[in-house]
C-alpha atoms as a PDB file:
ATOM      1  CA  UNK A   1     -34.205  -6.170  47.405  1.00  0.00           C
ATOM      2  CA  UNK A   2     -30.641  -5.846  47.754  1.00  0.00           C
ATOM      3  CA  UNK A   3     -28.327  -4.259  44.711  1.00  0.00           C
ATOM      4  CA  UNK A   4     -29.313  -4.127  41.169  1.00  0.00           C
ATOM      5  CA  UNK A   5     -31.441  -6.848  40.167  1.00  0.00           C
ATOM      6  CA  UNK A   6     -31.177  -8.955  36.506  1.00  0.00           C
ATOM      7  CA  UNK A   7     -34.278  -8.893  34.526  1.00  0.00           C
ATOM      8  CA  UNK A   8     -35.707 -12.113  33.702  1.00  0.00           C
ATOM      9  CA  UNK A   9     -35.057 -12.783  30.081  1.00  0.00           C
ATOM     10  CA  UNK A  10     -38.078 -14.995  28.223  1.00  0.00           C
ATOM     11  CA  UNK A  11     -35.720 -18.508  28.586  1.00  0.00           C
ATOM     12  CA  UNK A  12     -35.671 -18.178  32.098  1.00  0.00           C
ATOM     13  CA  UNK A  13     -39.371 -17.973  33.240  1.00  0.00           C
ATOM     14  CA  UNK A  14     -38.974 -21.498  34.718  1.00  0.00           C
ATOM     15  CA  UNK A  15     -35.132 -21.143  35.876  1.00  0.00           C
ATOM     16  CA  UNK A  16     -34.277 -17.810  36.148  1.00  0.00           C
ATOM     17  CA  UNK A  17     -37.552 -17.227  38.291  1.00  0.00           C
ATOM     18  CA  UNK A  18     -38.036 -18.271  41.642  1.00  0.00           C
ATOM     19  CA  UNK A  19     -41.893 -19.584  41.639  1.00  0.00           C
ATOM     20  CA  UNK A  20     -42.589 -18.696  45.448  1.00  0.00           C
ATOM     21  CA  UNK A  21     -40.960 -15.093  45.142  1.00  0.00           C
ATOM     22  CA  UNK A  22     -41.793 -14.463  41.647  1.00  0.00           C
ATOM     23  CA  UNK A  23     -39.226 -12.578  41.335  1.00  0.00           C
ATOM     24  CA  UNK A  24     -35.641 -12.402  39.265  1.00  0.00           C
ATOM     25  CA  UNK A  25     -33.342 -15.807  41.183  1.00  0.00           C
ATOM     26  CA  UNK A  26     -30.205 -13.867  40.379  1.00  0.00           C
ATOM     27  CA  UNK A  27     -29.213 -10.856  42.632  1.00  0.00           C
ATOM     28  CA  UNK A  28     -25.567  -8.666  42.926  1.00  0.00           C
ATOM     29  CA  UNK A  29     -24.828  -9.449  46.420  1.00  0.00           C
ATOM     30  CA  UNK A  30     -22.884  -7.011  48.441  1.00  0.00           C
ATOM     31  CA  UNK A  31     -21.841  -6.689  52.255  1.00  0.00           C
ATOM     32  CA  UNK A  32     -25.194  -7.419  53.630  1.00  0.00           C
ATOM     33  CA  UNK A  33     -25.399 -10.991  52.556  1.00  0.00           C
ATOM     34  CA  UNK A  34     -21.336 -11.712  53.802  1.00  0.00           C
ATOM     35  CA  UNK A  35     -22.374 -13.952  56.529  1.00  0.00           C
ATOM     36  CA  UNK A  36     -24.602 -16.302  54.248  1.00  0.00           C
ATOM     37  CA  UNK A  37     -21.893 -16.235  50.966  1.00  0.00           C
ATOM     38  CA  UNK A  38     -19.518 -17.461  53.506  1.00  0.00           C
ATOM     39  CA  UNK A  39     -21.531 -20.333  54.854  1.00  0.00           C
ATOM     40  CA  UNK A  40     -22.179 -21.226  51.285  1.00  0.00           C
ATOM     41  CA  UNK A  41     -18.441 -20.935  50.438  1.00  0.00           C
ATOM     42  CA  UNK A  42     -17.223 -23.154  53.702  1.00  0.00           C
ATOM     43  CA  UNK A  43     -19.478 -26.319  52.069  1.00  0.00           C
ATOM     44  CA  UNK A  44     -16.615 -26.673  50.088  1.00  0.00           C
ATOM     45  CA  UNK A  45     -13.162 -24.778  51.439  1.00  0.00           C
ATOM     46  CA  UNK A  46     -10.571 -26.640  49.175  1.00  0.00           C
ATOM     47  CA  UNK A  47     -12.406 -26.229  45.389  1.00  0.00           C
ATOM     48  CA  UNK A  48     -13.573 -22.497  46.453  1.00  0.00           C
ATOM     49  CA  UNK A  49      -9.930 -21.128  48.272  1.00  0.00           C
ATOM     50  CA  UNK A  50     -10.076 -18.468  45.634  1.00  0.00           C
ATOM     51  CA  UNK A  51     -13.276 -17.005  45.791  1.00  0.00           C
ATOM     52  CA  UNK A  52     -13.562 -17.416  49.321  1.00  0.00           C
ATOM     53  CA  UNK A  53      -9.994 -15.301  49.905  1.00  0.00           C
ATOM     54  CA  UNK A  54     -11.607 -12.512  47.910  1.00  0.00           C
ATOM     55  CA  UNK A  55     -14.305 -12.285  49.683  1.00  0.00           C
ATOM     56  CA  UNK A  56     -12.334 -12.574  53.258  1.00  0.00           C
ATOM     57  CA  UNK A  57     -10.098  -9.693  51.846  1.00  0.00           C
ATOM     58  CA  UNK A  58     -13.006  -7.342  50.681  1.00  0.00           C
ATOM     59  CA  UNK A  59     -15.774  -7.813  52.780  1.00  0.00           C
ATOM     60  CA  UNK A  60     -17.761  -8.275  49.288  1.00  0.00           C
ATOM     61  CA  UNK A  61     -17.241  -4.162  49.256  1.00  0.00           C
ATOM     62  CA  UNK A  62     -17.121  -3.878  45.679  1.00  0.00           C
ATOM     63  CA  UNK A  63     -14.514  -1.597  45.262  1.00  0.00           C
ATOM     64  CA  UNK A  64     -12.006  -3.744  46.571  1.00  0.00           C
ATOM     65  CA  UNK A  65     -13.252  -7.420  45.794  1.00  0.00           C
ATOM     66  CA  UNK A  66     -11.961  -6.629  41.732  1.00  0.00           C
ATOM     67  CA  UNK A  67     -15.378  -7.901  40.378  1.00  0.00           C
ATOM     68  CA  UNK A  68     -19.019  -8.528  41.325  1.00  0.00           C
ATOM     69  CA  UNK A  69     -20.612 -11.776  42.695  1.00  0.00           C
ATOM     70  CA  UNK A  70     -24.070 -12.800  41.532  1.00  0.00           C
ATOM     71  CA  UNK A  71     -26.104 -14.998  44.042  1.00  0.00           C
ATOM     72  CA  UNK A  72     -29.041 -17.235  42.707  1.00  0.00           C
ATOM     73  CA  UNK A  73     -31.614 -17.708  45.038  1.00  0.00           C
ATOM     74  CA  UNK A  74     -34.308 -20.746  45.619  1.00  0.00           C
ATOM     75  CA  UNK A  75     -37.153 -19.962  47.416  1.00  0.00           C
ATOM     76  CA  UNK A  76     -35.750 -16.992  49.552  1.00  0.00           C
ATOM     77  CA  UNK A  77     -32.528 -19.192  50.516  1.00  0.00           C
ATOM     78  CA  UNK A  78     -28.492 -18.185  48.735  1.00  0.00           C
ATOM     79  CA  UNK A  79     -28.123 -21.168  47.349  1.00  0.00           C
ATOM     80  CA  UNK A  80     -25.385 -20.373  44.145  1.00  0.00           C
ATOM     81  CA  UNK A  81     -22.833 -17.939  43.746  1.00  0.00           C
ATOM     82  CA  UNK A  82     -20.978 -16.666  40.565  1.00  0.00           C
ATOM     83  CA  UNK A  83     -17.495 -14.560  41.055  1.00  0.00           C
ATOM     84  CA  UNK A  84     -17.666 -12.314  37.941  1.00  0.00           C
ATOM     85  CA  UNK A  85     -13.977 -10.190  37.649  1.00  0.00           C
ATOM     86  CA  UNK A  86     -10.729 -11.126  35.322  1.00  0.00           C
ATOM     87  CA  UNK A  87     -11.978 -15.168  35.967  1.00  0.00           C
ATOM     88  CA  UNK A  88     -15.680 -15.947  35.736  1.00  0.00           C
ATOM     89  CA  UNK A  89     -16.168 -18.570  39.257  1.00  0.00           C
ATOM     90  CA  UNK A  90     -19.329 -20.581  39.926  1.00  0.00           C
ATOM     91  CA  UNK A  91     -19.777 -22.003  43.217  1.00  0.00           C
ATOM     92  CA  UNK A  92     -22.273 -24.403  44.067  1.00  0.00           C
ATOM     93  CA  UNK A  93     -23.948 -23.992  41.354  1.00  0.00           C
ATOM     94  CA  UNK A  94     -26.733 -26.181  39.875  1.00  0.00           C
ATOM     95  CA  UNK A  95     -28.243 -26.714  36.355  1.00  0.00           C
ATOM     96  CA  UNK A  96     -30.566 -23.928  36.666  1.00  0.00           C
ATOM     97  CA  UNK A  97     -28.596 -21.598  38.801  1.00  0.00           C
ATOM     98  CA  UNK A  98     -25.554 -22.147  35.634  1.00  0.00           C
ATOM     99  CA  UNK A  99     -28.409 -20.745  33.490  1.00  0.00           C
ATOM    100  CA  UNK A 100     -29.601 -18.241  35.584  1.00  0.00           C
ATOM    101  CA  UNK A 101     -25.469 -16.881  35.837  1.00  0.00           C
ATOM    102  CA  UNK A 102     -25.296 -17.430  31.783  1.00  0.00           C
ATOM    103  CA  UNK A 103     -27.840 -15.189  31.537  1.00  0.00           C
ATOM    104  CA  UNK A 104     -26.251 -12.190  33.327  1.00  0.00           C
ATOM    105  CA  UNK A 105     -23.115 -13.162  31.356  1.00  0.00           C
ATOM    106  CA  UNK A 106     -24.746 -12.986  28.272  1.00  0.00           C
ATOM    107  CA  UNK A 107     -26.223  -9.828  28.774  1.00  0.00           C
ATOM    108  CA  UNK A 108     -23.432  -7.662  29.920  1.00  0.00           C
ATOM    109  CA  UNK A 109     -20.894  -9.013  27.426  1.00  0.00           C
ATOM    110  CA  UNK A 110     -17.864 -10.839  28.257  1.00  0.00           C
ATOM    111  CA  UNK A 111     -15.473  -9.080  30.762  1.00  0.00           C
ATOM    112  CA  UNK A 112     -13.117 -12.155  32.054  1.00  0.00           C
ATOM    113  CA  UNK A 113     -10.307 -13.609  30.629  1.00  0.00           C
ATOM    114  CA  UNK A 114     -11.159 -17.389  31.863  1.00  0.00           C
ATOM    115  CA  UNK A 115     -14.034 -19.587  33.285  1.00  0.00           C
ATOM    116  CA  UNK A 116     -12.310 -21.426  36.153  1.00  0.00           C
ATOM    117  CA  UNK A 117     -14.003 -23.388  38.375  1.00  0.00           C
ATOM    118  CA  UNK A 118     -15.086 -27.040  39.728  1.00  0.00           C
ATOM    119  CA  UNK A 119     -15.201 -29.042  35.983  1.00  0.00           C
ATOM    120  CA  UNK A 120     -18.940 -29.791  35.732  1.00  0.00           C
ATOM    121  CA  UNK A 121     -19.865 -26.240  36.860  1.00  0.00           C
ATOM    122  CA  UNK A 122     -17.473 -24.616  34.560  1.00  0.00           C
ATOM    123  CA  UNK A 123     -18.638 -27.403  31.759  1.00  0.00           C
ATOM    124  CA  UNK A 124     -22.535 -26.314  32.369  1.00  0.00           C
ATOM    125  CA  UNK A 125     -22.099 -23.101  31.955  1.00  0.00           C
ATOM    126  CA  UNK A 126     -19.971 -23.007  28.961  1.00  0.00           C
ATOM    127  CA  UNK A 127     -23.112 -24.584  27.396  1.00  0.00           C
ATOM    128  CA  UNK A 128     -24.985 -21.395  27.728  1.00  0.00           C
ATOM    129  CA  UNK A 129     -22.117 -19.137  26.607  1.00  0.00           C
ATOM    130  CA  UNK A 130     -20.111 -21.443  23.914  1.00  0.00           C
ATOM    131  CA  UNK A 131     -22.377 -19.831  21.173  1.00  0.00           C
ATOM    132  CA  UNK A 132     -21.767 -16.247  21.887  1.00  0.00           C
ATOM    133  CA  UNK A 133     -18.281 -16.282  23.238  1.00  0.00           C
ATOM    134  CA  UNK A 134     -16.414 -19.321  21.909  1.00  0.00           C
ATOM    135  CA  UNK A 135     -14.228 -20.800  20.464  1.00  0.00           C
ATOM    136  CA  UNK A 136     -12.016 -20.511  23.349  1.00  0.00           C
ATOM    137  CA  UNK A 137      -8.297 -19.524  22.878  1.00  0.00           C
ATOM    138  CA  UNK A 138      -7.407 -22.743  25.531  1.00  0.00           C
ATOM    139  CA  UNK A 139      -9.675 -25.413  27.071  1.00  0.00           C
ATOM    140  CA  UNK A 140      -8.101 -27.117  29.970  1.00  0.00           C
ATOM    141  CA  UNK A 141     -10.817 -30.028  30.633  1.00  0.00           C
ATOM    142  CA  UNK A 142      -9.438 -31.824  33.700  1.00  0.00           C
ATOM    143  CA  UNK A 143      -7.750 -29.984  35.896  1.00  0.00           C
ATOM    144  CA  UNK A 144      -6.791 -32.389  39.178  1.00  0.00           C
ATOM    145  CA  UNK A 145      -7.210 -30.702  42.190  1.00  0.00           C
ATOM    146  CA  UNK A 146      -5.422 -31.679  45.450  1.00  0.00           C
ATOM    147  CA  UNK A 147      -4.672 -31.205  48.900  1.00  0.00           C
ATOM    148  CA  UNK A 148      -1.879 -32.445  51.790  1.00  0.00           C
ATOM    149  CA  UNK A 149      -2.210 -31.430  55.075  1.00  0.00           C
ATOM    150  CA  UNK A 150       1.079 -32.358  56.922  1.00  0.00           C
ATOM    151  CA  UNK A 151       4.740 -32.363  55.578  1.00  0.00           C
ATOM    152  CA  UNK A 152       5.861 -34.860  53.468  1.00  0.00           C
ATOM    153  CA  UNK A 153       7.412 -37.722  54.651  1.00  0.00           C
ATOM    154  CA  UNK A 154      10.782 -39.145  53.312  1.00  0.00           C
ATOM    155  CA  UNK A 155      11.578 -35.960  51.142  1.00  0.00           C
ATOM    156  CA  UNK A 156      14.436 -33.179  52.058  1.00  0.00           C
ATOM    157  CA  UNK A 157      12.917 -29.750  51.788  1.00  0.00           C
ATOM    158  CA  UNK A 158      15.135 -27.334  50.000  1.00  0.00           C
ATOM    159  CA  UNK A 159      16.841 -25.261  52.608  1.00  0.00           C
ATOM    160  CA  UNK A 160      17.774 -22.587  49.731  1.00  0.00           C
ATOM    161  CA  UNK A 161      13.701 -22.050  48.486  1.00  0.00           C
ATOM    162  CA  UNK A 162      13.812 -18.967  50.793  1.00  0.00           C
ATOM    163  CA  UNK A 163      11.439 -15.987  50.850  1.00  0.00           C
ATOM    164  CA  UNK A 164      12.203 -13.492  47.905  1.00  0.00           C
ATOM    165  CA  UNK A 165      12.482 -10.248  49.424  1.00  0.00           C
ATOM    166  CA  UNK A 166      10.375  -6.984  48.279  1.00  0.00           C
ATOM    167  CA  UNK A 167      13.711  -5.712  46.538  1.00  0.00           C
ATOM    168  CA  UNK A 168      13.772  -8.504  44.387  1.00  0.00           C
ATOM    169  CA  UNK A 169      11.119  -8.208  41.876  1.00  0.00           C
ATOM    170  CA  UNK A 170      13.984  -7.606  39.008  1.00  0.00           C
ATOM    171  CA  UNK A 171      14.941 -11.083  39.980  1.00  0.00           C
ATOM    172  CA  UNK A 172      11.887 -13.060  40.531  1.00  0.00           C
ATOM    173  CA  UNK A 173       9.590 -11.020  37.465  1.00  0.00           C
ATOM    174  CA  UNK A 174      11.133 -13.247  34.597  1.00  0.00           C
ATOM    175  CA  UNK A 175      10.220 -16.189  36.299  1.00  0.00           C
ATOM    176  CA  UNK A 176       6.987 -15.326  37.131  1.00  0.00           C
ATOM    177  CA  UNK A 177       6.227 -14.286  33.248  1.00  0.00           C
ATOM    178  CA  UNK A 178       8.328 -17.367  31.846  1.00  0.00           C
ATOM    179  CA  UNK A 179       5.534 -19.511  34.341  1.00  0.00           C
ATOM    180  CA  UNK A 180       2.531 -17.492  33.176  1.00  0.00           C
ATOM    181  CA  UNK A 181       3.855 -17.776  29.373  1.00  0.00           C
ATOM    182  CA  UNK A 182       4.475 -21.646  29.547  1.00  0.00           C
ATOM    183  CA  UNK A 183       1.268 -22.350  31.277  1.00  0.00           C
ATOM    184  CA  UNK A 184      -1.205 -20.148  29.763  1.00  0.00           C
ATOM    185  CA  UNK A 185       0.408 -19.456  25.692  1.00  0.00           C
ATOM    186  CA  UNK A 186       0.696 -15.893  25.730  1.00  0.00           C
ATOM    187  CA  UNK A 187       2.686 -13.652  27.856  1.00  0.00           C
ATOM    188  CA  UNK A 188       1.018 -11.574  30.352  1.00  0.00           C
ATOM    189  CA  UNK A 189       3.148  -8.559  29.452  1.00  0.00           C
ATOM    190  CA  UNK A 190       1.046  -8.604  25.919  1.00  0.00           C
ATOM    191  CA  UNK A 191      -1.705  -7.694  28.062  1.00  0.00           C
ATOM    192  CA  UNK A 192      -3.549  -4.398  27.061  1.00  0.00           C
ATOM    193  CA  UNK A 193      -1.984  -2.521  30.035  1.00  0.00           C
ATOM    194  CA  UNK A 194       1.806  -3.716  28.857  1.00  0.00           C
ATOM    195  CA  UNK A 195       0.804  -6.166  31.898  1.00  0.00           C
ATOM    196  CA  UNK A 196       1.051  -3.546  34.617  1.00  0.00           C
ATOM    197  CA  UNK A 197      -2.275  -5.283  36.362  1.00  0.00           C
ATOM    198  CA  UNK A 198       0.320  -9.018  36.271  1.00  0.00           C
ATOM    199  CA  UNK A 199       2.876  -7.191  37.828  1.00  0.00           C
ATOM    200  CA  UNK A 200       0.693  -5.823  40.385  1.00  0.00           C
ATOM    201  CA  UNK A 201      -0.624  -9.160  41.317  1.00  0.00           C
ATOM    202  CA  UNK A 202       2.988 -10.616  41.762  1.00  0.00           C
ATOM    203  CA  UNK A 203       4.273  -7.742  43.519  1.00  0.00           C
ATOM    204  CA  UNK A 204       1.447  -7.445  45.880  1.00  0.00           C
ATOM    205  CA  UNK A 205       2.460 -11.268  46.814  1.00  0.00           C
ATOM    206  CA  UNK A 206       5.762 -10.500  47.206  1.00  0.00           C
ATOM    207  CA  UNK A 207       5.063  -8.019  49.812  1.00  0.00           C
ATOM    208  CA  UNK A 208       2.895 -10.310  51.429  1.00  0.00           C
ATOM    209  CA  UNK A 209       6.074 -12.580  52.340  1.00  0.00           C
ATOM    210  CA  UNK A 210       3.967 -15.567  49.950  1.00  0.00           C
ATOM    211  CA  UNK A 211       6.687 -15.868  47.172  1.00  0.00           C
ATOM    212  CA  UNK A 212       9.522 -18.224  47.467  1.00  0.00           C
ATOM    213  CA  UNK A 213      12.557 -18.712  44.921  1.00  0.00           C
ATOM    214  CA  UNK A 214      15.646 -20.664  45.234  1.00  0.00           C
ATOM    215  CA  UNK A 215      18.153 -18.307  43.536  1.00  0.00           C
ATOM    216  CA  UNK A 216      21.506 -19.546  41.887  1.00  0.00           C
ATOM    217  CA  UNK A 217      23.971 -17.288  39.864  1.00  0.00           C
ATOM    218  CA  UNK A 218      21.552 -14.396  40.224  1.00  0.00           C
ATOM    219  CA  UNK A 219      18.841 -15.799  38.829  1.00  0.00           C
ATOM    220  CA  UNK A 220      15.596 -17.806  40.300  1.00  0.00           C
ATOM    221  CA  UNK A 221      16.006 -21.833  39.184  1.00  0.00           C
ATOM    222  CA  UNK A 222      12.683 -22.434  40.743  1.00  0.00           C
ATOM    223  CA  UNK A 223       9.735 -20.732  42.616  1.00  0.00           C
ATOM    224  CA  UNK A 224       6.458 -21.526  43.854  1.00  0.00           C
ATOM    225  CA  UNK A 225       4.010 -19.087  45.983  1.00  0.00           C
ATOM    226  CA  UNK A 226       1.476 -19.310  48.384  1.00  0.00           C
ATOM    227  CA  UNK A 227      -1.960 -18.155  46.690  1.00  0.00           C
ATOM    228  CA  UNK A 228      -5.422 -17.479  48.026  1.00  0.00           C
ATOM    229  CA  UNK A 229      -5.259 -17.898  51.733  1.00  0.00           C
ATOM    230  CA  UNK A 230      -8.164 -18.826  53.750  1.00  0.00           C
ATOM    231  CA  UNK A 231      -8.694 -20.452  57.849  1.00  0.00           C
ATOM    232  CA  UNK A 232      -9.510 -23.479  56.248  1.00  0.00           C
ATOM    233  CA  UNK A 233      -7.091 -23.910  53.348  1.00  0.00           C
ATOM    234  CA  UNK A 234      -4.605 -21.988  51.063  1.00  0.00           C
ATOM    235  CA  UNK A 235      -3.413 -22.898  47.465  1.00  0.00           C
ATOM    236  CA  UNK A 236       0.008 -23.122  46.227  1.00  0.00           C
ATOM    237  CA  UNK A 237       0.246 -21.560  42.247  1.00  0.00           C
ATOM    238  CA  UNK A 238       3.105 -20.566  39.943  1.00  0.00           C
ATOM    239  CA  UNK A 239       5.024 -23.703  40.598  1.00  0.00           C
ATOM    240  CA  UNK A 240       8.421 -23.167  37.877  1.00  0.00           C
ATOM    241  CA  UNK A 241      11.269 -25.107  36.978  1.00  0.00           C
ATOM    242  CA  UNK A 242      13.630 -23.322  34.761  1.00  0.00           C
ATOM    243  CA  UNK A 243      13.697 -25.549  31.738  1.00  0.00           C
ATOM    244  CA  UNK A 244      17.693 -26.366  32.091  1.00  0.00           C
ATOM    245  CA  UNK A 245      16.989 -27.364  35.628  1.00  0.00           C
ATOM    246  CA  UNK A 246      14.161 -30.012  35.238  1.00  0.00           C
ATOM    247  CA  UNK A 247      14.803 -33.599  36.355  1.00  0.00           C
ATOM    248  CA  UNK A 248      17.366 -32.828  39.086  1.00  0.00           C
ATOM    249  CA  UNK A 249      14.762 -32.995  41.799  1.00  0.00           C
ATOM    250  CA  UNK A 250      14.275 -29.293  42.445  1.00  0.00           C
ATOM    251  CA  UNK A 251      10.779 -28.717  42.290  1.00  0.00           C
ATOM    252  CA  UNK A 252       9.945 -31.928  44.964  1.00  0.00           C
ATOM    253  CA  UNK A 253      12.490 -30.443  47.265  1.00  0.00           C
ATOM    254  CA  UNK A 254      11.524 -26.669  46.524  1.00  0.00           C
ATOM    255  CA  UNK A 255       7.586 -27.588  47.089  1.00  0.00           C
ATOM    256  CA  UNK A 256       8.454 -29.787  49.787  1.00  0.00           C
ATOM    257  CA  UNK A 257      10.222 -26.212  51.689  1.00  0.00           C
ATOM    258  CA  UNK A 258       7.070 -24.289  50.428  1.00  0.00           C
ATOM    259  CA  UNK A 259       4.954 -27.202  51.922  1.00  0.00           C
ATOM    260  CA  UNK A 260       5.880 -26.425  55.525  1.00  0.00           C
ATOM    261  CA  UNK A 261       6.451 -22.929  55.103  1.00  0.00           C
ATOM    262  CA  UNK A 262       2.584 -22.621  53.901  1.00  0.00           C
ATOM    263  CA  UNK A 263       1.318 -25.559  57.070  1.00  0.00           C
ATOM    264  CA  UNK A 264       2.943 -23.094  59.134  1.00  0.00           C
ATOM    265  CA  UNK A 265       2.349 -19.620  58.214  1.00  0.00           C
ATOM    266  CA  UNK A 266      -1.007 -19.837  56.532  1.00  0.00           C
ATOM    267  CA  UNK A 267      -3.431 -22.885  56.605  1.00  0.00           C
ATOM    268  CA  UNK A 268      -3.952 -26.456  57.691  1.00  0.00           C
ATOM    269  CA  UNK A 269      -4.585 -27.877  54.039  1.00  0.00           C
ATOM    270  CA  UNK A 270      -2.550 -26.903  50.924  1.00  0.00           C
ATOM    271  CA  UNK A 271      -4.136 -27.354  47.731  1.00  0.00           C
ATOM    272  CA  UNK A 272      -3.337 -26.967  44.178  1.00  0.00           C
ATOM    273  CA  UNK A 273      -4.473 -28.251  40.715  1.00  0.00           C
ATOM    274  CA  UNK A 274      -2.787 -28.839  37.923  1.00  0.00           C
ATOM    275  CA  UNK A 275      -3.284 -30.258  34.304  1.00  0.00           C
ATOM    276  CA  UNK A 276      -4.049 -34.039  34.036  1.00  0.00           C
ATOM    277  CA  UNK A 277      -1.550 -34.396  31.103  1.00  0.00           C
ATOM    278  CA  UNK A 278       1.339 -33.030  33.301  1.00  0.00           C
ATOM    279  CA  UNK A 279       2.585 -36.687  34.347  1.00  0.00           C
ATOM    280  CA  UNK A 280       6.118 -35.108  35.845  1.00  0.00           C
ATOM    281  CA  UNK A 281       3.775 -32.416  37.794  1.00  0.00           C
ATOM    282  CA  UNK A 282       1.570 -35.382  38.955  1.00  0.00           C
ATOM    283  CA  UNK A 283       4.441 -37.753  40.041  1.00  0.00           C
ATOM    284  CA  UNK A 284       6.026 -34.767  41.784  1.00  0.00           C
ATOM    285  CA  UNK A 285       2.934 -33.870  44.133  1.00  0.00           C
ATOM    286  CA  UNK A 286       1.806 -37.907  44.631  1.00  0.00           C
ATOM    287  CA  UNK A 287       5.302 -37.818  46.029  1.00  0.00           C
ATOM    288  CA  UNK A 288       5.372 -35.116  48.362  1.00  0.00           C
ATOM    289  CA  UNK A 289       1.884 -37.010  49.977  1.00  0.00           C
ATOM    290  CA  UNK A 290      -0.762 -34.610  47.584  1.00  0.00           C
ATOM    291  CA  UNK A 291      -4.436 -36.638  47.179  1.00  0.00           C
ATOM    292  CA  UNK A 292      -6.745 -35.695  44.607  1.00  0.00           C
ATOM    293  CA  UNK A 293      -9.938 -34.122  46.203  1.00  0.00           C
ATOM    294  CA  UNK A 294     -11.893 -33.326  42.665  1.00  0.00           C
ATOM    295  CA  UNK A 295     -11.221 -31.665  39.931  1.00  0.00           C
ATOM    296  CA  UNK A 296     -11.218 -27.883  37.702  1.00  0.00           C
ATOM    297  CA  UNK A 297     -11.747 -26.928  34.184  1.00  0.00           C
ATOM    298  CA  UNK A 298      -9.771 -24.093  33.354  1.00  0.00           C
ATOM    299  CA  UNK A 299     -11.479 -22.122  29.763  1.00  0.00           C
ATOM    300  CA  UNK A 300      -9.264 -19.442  28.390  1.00  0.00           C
ATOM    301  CA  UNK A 301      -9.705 -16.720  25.544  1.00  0.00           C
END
């Protein structure tokens, strides 16, 4: 048996326990099992961009994939995965896989900082942990999540959303923490580490040529980047509007640059998801030619 192995609490005999195997359903997976994680993660590309760019980039090797991902097994097969790092992911996962994964949550304690994932998943597992680790600091219960896969027709891209340049992270590091601050209700530089991990992240997609801006006056007006990357899809995040520029059209025509610059450089469907009660957000990405393809829940402490 590969990797450590979870040992089957008393509440799990029926679930947690695969009958033929009789042995624990839930296993830490590791480069071994790469070939079938993927083929589980390409059932759905769109909802599971995230997990299935972290895998792509680490090759599950554990020291680079920033957590650990628990597979649940039915009779010998990989049938559900759970991405356990700074977001707790389940993929695929079941009624008794969601137990299975609550079990190994509950036992080790809680290390992430969210539950993200497709909303019923995300919604049956916070069944399991709600007692030990709620009340949340931020539920975000429907989360639409959408795609477009050519660029939009009828709208002017922004020819001054340009690449922001590895020099500029001075210029676009307000932005990014006035985005994370708005969106999420505390600031990621009240983070433990003085948010040196946040800066990290947006640096590291900087270098990687996936952060656009359009700049005016020295400072960025709006900015969107290019997320998890995958062959099959890649998701647009940290969409921003500085709040004296909203309702002038600059996020359509911003996204709408992004749009191509993403068809072209990275993968034939662009997703994102965003908060149901955002009606301008909505409006915006119905109008650059974004369908709704399911749907997130988003649980933050």
């Amino acid at each position: 048996m590969h990797g450590s192995v979870l040992q089957p609490h008393p509440t799990l005999d029926r679930q947690g326990i695969d009958p033929v195997l009789t042995t624990p359903a839930v296993r830490l997976l590791d480069a071994r099992e790469l070939s079938a994680v993927l083929e589980l993660l390409a059932r759905d590309p769109v909802a599971n961009a995230f997990v299935t760019a972290r895998v792509l980039d680490s090759r599950l090797d554990p020291r680079r994939l920033g957590g650990e991902m628990w597979g649940w097994y039915h009779r010998g097969e990989l049938a559900a995965l759970c991405f356990a790092g700074a977001n707790l992911v389940p993929v695929g996962a079941g009624p008794a896989a969601l137990r299975a994964f609550a079990e190994r949550a509950l036992a080790q304690g809680r290390r992430c900082s969210s539950i993200v994932g497709p909303a019923e998943q995300v919604g049956g597992l916070w069944e399991h942990l709600e007692r030990s680790w709620g009340p949340p600091r931020l539920v975000r219960r429907t989360q639409p999540l959408m795609v477009v896969d050519s660029p939009p027709p009828g709208v002017a891209a922004d020819p001054r959303v340009r690449r922001v340049r590895r020099s500029e992270m001075d210029l676009v590091m307000p932005a990014c923490v006035a985005m994370f601050t708005e969106e999420v209700g505390v600031s990621p530089l009240s983070a433990v580490d003085g948010g040196l991990a946040y800066q990290s992240r947006v640096a590291e997609t900087v270098g990687e040529g996936r952060c656009f801006a359009r700049v005016e006056d020295g400072r960025v007006v709006f900015k969107a980047e290019i997320g998890a990357v995958t062959p099959s899809a890649c998701q647009l995040q940290g969409v921003w509007t500085a709040p004296d520029r909203r309702g002038r059209g600059l996020a359509t025509a911003g996204l709408a640059q992004v749009i191509r610059h993403a068809l072209d450089e990275a993968a034939p469907l662009v997703s994102l998801y965003v908060n149901d009660f955002n009606e301008p957000a909505l409006a915006t990405y119905r109008r650059l030619g974004f369908r709704e393809v399911g749907a997130l829940r988003s649980i933050m402490f």
